[in-house]
Protein backbone atom coordinates (compact mmCIF):
# COMPACT_ATOMS: atom_id res chain seq x y z
CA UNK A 1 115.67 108.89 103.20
CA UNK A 2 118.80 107.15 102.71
CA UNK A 3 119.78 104.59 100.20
CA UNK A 4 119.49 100.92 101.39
CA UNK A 5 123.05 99.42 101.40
CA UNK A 6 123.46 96.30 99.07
CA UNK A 7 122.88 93.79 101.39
CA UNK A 8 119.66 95.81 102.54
CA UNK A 9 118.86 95.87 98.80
CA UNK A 10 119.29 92.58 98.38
CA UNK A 11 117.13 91.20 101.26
CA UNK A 12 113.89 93.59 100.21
CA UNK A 13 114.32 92.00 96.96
CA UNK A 14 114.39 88.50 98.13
CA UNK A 15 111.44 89.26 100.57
CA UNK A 16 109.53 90.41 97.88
CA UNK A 17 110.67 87.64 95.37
CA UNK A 18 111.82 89.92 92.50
CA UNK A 19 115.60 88.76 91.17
CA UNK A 20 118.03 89.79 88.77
CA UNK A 21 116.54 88.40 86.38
CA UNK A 22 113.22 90.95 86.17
CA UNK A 23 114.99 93.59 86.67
CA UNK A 24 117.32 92.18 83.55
CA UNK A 25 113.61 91.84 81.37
CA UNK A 26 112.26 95.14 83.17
CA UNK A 27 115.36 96.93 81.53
CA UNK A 28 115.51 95.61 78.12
CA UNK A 29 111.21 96.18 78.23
CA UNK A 30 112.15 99.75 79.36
CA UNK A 31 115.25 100.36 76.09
CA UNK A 32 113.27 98.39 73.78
CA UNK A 33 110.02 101.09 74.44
CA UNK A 34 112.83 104.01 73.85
CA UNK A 35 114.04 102.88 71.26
CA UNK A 36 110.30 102.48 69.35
CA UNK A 37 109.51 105.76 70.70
CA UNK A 38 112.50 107.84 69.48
CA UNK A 39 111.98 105.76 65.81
CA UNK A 40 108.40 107.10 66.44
CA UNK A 41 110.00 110.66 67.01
CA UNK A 42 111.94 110.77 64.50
CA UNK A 43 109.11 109.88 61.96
CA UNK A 44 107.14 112.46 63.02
CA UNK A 45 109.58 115.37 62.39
CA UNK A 46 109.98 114.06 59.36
CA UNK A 47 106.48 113.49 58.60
CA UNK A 48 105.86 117.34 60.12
CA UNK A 49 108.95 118.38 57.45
CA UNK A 50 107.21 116.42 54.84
CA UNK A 51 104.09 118.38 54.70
CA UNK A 52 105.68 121.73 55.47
CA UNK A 53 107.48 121.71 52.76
CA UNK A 54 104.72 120.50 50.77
CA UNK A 55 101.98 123.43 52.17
CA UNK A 56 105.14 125.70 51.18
CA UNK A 57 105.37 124.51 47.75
CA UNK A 58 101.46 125.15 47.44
CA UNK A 59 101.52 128.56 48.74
CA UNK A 60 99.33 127.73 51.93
CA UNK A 61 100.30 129.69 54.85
CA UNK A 62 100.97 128.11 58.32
CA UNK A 63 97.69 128.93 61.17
CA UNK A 64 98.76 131.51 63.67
CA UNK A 65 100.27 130.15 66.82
CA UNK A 66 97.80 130.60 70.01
């Protein structure tokens, strides 16, 4: 399927009443949910260092991968 040229674009958005403005809110939904989820990420490596270390320092040994 080919890509609609702008002015195709354009009409299918008017027709189904959806502006510039959502798609403006869509995006900054859609960064602002990456952005929580690589913070989210990035505590949970962390977290996962954290208590490796820790079962490391206590001499427990790390479960056999399946």
């Amino acid at each position: 399927m080919l890509a609609a040229d702008h002015g195709e674009r354009d009409a299918i958005l008017r027709r189904e009443h959806l502006y510039s403005s959502h798609m403006t809110e869509w995006r900054k939904a859609a960064e602002a949910e990456l952005e929580r989820t690589k913070a989210l990420l990035d505590i949970l490596g962390k977290t996962h260092a954290l208590l490796e270390t820790l079962s490391e320092s206590k001499g427990i040994q790390k479960p056999r991968q399946r």
